[in-house]
PDB file of N, CA and C in Angstrom:
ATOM      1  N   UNK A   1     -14.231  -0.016 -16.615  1.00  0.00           N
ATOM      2  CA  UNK A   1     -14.668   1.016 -15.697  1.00  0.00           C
ATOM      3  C   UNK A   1     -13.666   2.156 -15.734  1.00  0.00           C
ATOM      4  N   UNK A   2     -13.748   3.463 -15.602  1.00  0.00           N
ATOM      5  CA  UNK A   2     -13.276   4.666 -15.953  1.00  0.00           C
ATOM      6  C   UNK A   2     -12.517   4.984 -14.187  1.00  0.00           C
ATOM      7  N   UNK A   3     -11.795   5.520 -14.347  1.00  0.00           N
ATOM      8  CA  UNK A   3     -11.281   5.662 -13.340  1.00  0.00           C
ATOM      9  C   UNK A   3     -11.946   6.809 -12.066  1.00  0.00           C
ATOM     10  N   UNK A   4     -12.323   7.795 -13.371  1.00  0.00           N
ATOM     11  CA  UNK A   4     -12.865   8.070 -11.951  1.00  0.00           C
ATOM     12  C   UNK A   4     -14.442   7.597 -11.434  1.00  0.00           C
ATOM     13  N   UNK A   5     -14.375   6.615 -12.473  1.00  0.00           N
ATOM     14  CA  UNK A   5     -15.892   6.112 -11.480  1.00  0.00           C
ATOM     15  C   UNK A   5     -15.530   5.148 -10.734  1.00  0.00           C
ATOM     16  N   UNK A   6     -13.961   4.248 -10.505  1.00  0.00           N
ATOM     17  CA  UNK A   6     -13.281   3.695  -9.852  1.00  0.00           C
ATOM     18  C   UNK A   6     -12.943   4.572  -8.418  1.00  0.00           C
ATOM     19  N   UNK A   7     -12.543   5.522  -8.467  1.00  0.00           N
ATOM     20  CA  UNK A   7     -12.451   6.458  -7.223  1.00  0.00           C
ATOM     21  C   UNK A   7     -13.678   6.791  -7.149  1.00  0.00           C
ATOM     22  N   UNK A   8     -14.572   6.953  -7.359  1.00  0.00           N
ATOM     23  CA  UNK A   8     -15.767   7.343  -6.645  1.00  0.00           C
ATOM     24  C   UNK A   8     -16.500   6.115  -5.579  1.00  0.00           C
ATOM     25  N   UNK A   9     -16.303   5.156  -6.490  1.00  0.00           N
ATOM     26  CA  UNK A   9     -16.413   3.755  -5.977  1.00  0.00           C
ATOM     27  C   UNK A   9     -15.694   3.889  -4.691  1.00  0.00           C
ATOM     28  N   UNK A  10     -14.174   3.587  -4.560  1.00  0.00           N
ATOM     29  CA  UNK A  10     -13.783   3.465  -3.595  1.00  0.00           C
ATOM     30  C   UNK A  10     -14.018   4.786  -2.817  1.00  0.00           C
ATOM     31  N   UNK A  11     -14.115   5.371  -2.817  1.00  0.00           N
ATOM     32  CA  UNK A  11     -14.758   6.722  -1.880  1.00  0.00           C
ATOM     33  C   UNK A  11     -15.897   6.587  -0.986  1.00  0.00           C
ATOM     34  N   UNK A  12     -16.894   5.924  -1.791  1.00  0.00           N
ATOM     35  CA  UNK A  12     -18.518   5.878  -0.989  1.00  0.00           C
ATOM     36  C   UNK A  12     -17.529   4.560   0.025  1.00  0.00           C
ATOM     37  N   UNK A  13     -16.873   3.575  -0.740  1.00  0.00           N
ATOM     38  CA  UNK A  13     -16.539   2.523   0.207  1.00  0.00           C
ATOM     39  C   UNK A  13     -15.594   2.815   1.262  1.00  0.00           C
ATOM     40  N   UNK A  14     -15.331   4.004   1.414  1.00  0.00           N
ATOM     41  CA  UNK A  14     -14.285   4.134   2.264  1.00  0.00           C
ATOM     42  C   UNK A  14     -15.122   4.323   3.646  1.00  0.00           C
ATOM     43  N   UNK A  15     -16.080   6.030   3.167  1.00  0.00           N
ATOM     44  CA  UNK A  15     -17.192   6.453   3.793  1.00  0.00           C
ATOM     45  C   UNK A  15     -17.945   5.645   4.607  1.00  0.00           C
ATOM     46  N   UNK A  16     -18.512   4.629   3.181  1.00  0.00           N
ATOM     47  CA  UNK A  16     -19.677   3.463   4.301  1.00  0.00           C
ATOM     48  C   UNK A  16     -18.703   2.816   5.848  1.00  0.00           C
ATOM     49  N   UNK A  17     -17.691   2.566   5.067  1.00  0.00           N
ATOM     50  CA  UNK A  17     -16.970   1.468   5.842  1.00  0.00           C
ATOM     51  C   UNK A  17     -16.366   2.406   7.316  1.00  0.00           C
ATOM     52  N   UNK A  18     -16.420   3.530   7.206  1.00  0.00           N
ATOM     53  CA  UNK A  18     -16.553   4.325   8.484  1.00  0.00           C
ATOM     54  C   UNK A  18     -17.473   5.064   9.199  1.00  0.00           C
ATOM     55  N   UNK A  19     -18.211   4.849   8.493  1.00  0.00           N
ATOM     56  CA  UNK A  19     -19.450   5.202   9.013  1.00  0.00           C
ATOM     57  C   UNK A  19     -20.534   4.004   9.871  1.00  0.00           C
ATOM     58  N   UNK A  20     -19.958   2.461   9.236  1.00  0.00           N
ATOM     59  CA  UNK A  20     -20.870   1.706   9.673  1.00  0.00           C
ATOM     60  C   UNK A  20     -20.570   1.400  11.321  1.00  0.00           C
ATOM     61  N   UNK A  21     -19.595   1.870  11.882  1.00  0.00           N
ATOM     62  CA  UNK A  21     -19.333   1.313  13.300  1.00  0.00           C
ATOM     63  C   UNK A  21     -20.505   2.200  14.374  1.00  0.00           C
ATOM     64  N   UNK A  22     -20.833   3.710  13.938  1.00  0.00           N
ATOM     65  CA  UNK A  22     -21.411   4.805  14.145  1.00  0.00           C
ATOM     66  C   UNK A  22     -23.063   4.298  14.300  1.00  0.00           C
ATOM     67  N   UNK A  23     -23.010   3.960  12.883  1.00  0.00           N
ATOM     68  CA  UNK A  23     -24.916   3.361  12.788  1.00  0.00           C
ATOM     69  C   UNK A  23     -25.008   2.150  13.783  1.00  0.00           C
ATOM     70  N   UNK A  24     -24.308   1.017  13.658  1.00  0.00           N
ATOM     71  CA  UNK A  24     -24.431   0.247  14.642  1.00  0.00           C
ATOM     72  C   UNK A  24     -24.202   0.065  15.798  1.00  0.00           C
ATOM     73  N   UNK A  25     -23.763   1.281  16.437  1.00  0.00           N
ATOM     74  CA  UNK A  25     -23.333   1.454  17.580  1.00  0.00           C
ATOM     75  C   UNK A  25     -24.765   2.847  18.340  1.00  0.00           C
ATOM     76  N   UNK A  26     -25.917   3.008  17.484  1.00  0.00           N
ATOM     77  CA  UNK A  26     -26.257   3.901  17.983  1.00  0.00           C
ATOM     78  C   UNK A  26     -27.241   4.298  18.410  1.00  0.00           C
ATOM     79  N   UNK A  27     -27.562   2.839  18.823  1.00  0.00           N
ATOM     80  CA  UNK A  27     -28.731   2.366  20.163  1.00  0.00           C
ATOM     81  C   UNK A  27     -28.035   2.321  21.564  1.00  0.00           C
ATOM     82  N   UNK A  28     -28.507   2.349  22.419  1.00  0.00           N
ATOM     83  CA  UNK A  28     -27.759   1.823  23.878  1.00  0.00           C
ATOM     84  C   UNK A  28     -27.011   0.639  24.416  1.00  0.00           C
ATOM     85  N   UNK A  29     -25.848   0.819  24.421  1.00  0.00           N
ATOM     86  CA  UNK A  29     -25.143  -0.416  24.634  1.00  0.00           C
ATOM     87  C   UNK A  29     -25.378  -0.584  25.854  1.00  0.00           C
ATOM     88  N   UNK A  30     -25.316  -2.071  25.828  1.00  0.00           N
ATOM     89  CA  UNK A  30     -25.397  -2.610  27.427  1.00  0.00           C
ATOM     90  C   UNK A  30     -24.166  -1.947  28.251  1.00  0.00           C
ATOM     91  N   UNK A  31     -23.949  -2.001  29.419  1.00  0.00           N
ATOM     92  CA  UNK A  31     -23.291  -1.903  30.539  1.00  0.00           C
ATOM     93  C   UNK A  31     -21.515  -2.269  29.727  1.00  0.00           C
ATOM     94  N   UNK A  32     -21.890  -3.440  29.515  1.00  0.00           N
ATOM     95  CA  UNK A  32     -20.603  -4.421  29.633  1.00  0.00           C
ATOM     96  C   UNK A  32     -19.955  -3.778  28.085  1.00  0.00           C
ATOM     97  N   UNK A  33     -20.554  -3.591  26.816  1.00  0.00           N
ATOM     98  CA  UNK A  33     -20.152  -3.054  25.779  1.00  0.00           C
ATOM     99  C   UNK A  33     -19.546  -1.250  26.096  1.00  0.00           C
ATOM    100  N   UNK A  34     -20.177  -0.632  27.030  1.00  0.00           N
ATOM    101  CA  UNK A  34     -20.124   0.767  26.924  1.00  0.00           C
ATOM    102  C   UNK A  34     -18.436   0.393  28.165  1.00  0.00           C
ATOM    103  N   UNK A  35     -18.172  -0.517  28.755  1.00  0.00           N
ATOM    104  CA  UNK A  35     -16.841  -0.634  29.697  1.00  0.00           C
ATOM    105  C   UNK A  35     -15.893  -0.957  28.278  1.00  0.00           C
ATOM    106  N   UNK A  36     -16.172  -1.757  28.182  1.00  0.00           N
ATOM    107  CA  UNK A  36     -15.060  -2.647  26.749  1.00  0.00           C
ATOM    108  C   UNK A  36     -14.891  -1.293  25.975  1.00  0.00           C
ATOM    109  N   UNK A  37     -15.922  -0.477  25.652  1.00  0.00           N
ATOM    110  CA  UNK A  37     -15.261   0.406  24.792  1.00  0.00           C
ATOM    111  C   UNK A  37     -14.778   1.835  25.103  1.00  0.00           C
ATOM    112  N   UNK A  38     -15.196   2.031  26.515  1.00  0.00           N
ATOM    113  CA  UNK A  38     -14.310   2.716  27.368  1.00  0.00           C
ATOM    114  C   UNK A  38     -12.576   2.378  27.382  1.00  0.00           C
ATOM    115  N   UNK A  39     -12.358   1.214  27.083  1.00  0.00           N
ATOM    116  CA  UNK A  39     -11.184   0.482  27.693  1.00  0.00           C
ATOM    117  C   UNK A  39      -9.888   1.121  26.609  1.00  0.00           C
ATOM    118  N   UNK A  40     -10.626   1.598  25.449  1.00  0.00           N
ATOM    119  CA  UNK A  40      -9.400   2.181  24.663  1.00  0.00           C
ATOM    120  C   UNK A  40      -9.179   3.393  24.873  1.00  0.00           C
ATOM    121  N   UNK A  41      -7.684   3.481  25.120  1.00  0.00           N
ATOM    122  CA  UNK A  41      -6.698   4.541  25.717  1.00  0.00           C
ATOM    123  C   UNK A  41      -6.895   5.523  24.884  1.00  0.00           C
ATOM    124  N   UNK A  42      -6.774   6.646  25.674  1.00  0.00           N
ATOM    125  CA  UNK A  42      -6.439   8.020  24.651  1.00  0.00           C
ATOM    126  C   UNK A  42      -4.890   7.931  24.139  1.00  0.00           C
ATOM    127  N   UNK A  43      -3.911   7.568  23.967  1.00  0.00           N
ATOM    128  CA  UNK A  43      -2.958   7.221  23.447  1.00  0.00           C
ATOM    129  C   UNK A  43      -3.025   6.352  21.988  1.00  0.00           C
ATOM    130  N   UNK A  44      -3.914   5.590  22.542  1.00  0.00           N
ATOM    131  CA  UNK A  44      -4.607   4.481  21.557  1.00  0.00           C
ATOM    132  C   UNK A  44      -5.091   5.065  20.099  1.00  0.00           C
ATOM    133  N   UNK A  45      -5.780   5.788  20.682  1.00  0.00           N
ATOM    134  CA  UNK A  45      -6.868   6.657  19.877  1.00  0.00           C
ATOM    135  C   UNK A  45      -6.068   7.539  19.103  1.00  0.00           C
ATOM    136  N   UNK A  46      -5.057   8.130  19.466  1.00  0.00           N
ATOM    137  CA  UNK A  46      -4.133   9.097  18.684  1.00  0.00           C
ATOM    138  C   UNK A  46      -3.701   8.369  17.810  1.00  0.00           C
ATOM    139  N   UNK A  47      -2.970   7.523  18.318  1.00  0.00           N
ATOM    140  CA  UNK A  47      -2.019   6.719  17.486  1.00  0.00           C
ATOM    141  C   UNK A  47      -2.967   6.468  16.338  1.00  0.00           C
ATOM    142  N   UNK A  48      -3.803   5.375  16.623  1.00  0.00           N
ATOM    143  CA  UNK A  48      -4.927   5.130  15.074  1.00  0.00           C
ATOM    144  C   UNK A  48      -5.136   6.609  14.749  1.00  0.00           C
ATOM    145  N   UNK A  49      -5.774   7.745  14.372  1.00  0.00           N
ATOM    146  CA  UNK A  49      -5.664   9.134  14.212  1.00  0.00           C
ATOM    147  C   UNK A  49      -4.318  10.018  13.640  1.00  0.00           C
ATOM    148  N   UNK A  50      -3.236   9.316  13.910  1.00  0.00           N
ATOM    149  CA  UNK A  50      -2.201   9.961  13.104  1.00  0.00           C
ATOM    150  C   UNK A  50      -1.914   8.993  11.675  1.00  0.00           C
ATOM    151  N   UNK A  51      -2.261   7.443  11.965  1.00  0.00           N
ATOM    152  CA  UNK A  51      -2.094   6.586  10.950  1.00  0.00           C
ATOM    153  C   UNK A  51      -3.302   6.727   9.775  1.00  0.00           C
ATOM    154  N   UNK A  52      -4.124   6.629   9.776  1.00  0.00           N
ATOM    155  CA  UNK A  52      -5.401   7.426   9.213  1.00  0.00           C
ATOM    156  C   UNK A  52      -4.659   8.775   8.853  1.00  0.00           C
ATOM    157  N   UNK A  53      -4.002   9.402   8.766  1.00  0.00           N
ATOM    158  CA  UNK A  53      -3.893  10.460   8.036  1.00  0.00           C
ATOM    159  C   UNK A  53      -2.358  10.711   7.526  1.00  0.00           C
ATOM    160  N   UNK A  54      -2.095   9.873   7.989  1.00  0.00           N
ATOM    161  CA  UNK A  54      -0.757   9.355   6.990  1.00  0.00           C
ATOM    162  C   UNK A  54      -1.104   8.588   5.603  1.00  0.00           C
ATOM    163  N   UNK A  55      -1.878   8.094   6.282  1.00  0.00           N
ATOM    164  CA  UNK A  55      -2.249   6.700   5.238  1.00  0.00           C
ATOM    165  C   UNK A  55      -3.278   7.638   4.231  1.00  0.00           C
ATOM    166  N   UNK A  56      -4.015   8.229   4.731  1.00  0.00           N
ATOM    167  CA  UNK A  56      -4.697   9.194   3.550  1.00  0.00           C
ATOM    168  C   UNK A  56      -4.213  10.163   2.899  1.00  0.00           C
ATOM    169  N   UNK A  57      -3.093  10.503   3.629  1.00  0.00           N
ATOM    170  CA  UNK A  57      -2.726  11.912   3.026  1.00  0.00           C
ATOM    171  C   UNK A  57      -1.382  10.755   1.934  1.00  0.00           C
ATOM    172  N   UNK A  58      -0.862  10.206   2.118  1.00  0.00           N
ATOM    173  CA  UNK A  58       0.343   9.391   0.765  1.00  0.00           C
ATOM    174  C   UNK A  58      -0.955   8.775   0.020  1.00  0.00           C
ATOM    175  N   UNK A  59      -1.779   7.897   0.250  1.00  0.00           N
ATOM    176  CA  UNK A  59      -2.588   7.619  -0.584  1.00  0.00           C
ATOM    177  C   UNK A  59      -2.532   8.494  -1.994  1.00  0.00           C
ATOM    178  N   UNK A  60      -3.618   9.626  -1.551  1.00  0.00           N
ATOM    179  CA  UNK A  60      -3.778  11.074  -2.638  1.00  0.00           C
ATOM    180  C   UNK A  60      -2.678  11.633  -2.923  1.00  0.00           C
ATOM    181  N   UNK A  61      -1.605  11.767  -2.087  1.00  0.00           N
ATOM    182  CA  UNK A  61      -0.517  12.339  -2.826  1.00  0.00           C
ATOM    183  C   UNK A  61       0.020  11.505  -4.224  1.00  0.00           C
ATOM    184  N   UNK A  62       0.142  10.712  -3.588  1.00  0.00           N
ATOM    185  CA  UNK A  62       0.743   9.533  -4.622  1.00  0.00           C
ATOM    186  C   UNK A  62       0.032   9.270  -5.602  1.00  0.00           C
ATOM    187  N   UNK A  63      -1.749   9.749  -5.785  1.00  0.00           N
ATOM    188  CA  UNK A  63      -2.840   9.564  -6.866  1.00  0.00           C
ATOM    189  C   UNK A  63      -2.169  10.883  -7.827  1.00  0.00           C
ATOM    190  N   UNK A  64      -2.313  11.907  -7.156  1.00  0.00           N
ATOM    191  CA  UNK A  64      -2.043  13.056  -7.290  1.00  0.00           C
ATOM    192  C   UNK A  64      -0.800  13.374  -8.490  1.00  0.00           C
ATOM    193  N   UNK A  65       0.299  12.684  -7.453  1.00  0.00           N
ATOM    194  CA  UNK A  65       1.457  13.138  -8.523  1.00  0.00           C
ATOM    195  C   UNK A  65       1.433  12.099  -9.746  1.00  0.00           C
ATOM    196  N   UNK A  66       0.992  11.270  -9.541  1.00  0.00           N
ATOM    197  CA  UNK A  66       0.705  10.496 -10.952  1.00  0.00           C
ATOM    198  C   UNK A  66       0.433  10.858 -11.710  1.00  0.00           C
ATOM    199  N   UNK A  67      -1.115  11.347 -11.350  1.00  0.00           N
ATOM    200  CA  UNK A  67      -1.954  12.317 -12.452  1.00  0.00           C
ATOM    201  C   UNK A  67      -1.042  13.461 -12.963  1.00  0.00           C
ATOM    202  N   UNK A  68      -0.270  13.816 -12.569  1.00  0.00           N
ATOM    203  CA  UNK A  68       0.442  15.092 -12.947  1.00  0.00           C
ATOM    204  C   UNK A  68       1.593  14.086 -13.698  1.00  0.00           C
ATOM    205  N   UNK A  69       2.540  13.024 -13.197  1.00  0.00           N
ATOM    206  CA  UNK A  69       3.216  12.636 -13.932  1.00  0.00           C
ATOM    207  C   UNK A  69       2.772  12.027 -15.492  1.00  0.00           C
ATOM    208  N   UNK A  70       1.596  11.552 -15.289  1.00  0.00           N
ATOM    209  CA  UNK A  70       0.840  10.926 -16.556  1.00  0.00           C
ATOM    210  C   UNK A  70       0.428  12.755 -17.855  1.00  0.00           C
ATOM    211  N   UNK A  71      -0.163  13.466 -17.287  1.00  0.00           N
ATOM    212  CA  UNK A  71      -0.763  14.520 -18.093  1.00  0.00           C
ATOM    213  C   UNK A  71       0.859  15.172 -18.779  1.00  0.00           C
ATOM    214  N   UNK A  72       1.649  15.491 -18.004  1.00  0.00           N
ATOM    215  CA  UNK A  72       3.137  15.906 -18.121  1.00  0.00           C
ATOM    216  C   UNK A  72       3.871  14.906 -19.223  1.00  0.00           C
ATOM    217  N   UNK A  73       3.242  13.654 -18.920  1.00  0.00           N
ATOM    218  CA  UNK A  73       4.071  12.609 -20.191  1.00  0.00           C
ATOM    219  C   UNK A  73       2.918  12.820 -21.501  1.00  0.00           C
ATOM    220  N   UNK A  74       1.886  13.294 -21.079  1.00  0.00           N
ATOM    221  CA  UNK A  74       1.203  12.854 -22.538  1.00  0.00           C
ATOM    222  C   UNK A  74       1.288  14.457 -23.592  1.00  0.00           C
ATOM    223  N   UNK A  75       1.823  15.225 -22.753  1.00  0.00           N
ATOM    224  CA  UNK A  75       1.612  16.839 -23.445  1.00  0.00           C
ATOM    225  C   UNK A  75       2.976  16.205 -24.002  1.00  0.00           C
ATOM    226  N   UNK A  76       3.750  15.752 -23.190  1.00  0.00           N
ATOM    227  CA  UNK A  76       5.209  16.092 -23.958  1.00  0.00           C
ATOM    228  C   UNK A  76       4.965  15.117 -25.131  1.00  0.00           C
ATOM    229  N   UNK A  77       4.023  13.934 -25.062  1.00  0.00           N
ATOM    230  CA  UNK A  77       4.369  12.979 -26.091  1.00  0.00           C
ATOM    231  C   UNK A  77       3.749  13.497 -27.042  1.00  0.00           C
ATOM    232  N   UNK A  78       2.782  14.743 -26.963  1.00  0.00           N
ATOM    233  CA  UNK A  78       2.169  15.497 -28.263  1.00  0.00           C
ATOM    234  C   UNK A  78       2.721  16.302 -28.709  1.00  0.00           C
ATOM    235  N   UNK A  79       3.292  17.512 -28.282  1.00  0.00           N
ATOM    236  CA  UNK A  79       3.831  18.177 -28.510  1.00  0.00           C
ATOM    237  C   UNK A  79       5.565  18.100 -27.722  1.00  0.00           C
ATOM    238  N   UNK A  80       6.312  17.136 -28.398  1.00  0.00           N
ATOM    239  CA  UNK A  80       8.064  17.256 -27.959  1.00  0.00           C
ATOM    240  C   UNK A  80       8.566  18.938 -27.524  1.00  0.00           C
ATOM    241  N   UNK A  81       8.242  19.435 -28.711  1.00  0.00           N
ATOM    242  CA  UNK A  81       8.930  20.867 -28.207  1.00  0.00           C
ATOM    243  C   UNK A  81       8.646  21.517 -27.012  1.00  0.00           C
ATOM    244  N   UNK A  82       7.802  21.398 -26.660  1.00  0.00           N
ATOM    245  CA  UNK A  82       7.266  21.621 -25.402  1.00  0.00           C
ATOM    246  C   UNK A  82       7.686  21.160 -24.405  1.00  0.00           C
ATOM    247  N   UNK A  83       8.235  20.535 -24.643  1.00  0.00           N
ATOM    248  CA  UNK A  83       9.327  19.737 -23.006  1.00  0.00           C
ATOM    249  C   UNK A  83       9.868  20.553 -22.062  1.00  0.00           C
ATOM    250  N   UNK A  84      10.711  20.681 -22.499  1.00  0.00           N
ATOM    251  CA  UNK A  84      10.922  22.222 -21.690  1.00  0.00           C
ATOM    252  C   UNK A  84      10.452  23.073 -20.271  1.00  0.00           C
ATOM    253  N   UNK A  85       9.378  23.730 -21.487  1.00  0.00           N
ATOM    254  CA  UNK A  85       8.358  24.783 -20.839  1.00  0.00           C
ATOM    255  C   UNK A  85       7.277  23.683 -19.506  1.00  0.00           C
ATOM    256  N   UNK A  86       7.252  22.292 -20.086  1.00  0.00           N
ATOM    257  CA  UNK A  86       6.643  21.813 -18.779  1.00  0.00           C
ATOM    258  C   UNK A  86       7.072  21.086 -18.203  1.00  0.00           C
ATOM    259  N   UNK A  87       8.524  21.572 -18.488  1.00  0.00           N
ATOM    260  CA  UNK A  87       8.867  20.326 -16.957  1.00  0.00           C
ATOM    261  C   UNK A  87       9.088  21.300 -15.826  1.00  0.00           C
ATOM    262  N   UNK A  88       9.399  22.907 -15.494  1.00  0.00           N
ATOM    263  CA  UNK A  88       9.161  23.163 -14.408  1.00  0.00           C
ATOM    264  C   UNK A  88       7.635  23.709 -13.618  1.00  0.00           C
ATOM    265  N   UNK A  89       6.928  23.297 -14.397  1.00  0.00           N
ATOM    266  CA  UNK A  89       5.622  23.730 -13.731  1.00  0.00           C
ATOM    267  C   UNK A  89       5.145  22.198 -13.139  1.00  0.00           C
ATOM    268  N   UNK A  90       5.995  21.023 -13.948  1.00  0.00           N
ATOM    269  CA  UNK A  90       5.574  19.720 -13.350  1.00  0.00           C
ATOM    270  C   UNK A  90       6.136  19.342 -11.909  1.00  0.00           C
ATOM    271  N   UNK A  91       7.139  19.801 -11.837  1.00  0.00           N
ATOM    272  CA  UNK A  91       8.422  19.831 -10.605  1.00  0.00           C
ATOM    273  C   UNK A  91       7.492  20.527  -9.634  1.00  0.00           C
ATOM    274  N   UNK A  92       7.260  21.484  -9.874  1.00  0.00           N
ATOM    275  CA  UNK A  92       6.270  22.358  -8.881  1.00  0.00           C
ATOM    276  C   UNK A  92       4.936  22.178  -8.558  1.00  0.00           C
ATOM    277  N   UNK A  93       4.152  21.457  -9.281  1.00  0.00           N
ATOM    278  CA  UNK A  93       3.008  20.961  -8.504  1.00  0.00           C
ATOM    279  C   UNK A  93       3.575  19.437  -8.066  1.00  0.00           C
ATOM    280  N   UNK A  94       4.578  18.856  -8.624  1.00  0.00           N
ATOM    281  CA  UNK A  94       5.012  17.877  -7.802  1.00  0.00           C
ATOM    282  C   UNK A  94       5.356  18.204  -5.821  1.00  0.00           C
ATOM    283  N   UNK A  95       5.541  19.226  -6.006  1.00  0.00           N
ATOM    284  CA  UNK A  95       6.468  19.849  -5.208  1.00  0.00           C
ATOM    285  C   UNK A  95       5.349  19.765  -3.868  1.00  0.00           C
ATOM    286  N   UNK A  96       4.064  21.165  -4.731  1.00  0.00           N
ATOM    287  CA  UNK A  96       3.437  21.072  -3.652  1.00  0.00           C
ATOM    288  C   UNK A  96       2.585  20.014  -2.904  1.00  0.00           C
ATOM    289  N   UNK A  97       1.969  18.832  -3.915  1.00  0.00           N
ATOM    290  CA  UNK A  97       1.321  17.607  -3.198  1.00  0.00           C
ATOM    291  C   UNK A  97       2.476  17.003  -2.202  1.00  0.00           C
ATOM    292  N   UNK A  98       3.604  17.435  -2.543  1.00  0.00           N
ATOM    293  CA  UNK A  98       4.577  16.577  -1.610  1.00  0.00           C
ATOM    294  C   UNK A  98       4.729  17.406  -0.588  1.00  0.00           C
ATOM    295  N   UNK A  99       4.431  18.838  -0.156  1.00  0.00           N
ATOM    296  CA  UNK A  99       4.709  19.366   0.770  1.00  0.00           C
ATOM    297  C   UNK A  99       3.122  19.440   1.382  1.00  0.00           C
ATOM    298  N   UNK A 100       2.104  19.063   0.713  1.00  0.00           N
ATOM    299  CA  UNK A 100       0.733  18.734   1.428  1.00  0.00           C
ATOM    300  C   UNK A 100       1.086  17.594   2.258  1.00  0.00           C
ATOM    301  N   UNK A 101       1.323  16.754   1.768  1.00  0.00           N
ATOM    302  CA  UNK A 101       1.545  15.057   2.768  1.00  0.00           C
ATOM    303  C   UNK A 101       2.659  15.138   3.887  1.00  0.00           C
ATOM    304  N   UNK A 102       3.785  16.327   3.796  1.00  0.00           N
ATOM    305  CA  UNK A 102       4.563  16.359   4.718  1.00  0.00           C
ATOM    306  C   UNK A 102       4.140  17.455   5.990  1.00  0.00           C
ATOM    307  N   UNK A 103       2.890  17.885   5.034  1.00  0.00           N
ATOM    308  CA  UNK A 103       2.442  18.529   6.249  1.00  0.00           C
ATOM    309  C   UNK A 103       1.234  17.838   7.360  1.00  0.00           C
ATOM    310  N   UNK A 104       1.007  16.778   6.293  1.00  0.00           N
ATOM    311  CA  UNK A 104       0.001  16.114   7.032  1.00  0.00           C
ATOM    312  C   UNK A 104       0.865  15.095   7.668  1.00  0.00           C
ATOM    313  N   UNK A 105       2.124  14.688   7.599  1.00  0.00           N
ATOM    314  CA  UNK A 105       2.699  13.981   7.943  1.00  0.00           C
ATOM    315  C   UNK A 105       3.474  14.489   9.632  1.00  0.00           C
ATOM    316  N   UNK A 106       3.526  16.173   9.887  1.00  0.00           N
ATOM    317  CA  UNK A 106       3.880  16.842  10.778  1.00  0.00           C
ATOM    318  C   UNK A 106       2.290  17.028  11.695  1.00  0.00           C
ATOM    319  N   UNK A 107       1.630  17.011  11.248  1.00  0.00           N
ATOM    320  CA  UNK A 107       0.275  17.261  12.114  1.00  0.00           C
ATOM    321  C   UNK A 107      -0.174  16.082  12.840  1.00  0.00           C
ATOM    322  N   UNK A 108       0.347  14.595  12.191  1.00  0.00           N
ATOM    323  CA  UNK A 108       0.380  13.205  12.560  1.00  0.00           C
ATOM    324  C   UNK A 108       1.184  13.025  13.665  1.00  0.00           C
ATOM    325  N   UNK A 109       2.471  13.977  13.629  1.00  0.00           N
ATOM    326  CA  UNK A 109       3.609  13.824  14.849  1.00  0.00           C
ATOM    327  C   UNK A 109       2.820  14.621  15.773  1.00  0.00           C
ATOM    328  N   UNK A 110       2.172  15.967  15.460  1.00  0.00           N
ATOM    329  CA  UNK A 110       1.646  16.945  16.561  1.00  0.00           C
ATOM    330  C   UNK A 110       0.628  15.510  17.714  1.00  0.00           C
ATOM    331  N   UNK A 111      -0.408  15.206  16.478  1.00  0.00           N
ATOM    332  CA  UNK A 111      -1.453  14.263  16.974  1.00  0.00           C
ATOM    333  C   UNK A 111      -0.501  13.378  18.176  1.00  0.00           C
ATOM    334  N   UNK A 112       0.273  12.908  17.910  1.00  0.00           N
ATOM    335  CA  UNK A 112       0.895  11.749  19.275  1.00  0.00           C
ATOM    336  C   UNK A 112       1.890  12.222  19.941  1.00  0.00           C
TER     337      UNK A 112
END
C-alpha cells in the first residue's frame, strides 16, 4: 500500500471515528443521558481541546519534516554536488513546520 493511500486511510479513520459520537448521539437523549453528559466540566473540555491539537499538530509536523528530511536525502543522494545549495532551504522549511506546531502548541496554552 502506497503511502499516501495509507494517510488517506487513516484520515477518513480519524474523521469517522469523530464523527461517530455526533451521529449517535443525534436523536433525543433521555433525561438521565442529557445530565451525565452535562456533567463534563468546561475545564474538562479544554483540557481534551488543547491535547487534540497538540497531538495533531506534532503528529503532521513530524510527517512533515520527514518528508522534507527524506526528499533532502534523496536529491543529495542524486546529485552530491548539490549538497550544499540544499541544505539551507531544508533547515528552513524544517524551521517553519516547527514553528507551525509551536504555534499550535501556544494556542493549546491560550485554550486552558
Amino acid at each position: 500500500m502506497r503511502l499516501k493511500s495509507k494517510f488517506s486511510l487513516l484520515i477518513g479513520t480519524l474523521c469517522t471515528l469523530m464523527l461517530a459520537p455526533a451521529v449517535a448521539l443525534a436523536d433525543e437523549a433521555p433525561v438521565a443521558a442529557q445530565a451525565a453528559a452535562s456533567a463534563i466540566s468546561e475545564p474538562a473540555l479544554k483540557a481534551i481541546a488543547a491535547a487534540l491539537a497538540i497531538a495533531i499538530a506534532v503528529t503532521f509536523g513530524a510527517i512533515g519534516q520527514a518528508k522534507i528530511g527524506v526528499s533532502a536525502l534523496d536529491g543529495i543522494a542524486r546529485n552530491p554536488g548539490a549538497s550544499g545549495k540544499m541544505f539551507v532551504p531544508m533547515l528552513l522549511g524544517m524551521a517553519f513546520v516547527e514553528s507551525l506546531v509551536l504555534y499550535a502548541f501556544l494556542i493549546a496554552l491560550m485554550i486552558r
